[in-house]
Protein backbone atom coordinates (compact mmCIF):
# COMPACT_ATOMS: atom_id res chain seq x y z
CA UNK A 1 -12.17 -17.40 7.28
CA UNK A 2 -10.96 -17.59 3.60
CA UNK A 3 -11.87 -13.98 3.50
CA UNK A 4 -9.76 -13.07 6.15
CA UNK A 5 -6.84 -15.06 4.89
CA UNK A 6 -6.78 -13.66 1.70
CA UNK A 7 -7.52 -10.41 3.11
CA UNK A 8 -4.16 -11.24 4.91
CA UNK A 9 -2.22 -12.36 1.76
CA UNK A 10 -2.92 -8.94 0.35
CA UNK A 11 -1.98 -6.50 3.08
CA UNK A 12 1.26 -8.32 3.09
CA UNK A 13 1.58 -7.83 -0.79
CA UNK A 14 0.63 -3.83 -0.15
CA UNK A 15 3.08 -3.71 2.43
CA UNK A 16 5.92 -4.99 0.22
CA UNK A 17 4.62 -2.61 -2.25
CA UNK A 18 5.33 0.36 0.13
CA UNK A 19 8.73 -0.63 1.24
CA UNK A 20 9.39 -0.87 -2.55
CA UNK A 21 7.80 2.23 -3.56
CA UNK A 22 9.98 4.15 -0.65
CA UNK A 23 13.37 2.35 -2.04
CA UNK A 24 12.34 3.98 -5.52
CA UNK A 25 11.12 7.66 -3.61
CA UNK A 26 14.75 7.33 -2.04
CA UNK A 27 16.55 7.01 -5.22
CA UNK A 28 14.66 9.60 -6.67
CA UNK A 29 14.89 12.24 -3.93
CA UNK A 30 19.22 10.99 -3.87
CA UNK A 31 19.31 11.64 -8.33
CA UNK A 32 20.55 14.97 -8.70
CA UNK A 33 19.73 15.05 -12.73
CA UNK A 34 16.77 16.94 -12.55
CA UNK A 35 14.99 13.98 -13.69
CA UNK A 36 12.90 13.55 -9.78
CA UNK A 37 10.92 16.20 -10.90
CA UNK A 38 9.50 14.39 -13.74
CA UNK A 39 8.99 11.55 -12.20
CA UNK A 40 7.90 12.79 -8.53
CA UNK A 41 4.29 13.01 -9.01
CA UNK A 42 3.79 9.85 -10.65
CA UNK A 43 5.49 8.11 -7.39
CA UNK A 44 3.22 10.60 -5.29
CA UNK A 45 -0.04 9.07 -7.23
CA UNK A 46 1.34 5.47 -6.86
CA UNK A 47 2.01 6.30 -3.09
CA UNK A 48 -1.65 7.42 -2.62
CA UNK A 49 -2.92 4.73 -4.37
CA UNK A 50 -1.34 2.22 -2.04
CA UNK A 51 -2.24 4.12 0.69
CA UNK A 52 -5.92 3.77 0.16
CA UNK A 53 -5.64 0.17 -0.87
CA UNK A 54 -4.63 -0.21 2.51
CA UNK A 55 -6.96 1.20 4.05
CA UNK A 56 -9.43 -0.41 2.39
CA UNK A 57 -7.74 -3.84 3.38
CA UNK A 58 -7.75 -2.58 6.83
CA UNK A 59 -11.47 -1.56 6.62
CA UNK A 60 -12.86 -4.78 5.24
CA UNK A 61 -10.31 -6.97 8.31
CA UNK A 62 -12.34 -5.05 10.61
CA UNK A 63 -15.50 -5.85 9.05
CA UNK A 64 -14.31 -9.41 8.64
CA UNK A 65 -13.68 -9.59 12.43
CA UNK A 66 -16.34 -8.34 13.84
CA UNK A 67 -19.20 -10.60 11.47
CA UNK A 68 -16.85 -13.45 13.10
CA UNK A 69 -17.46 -12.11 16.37
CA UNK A 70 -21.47 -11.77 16.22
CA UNK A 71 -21.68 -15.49 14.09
């Protein structure tokens, strides 16, 4: 179970991560300087990055859950 809890504790840290990371995408995308561009694709590779640690999170619950279920 201490697994799954801090499998927990994470996915809520990644989710707070996202919200954050589409505040900053919405500031960007709203800055008319020309300066989005140059900063775009690093929020892209950040984005993609959270996205798979997510995933992975959500992968390893699953695992969790069903070891739980067959113990």
């Amino acid at each position: 179970m201490e697994l799954q809890d801090y499998c927990n504790a994470i996915s809520i840290e990644i989710n707070a991560c996202q919200e954050k990371l589409s505040a900053i995408k919405k500031i960007v995308e709203a800055d008319s300087s020309g300066l989005n561009a140059n900063i775009r694709p690093f929020i892209e590779q950040l984005d993609q990055l959270i996205g798979q640690l997510d995933r992975k999170i959500v992968k390893t619950q699953l695992r969790i859950s069903q070891k739980e279920i067959l113990l």
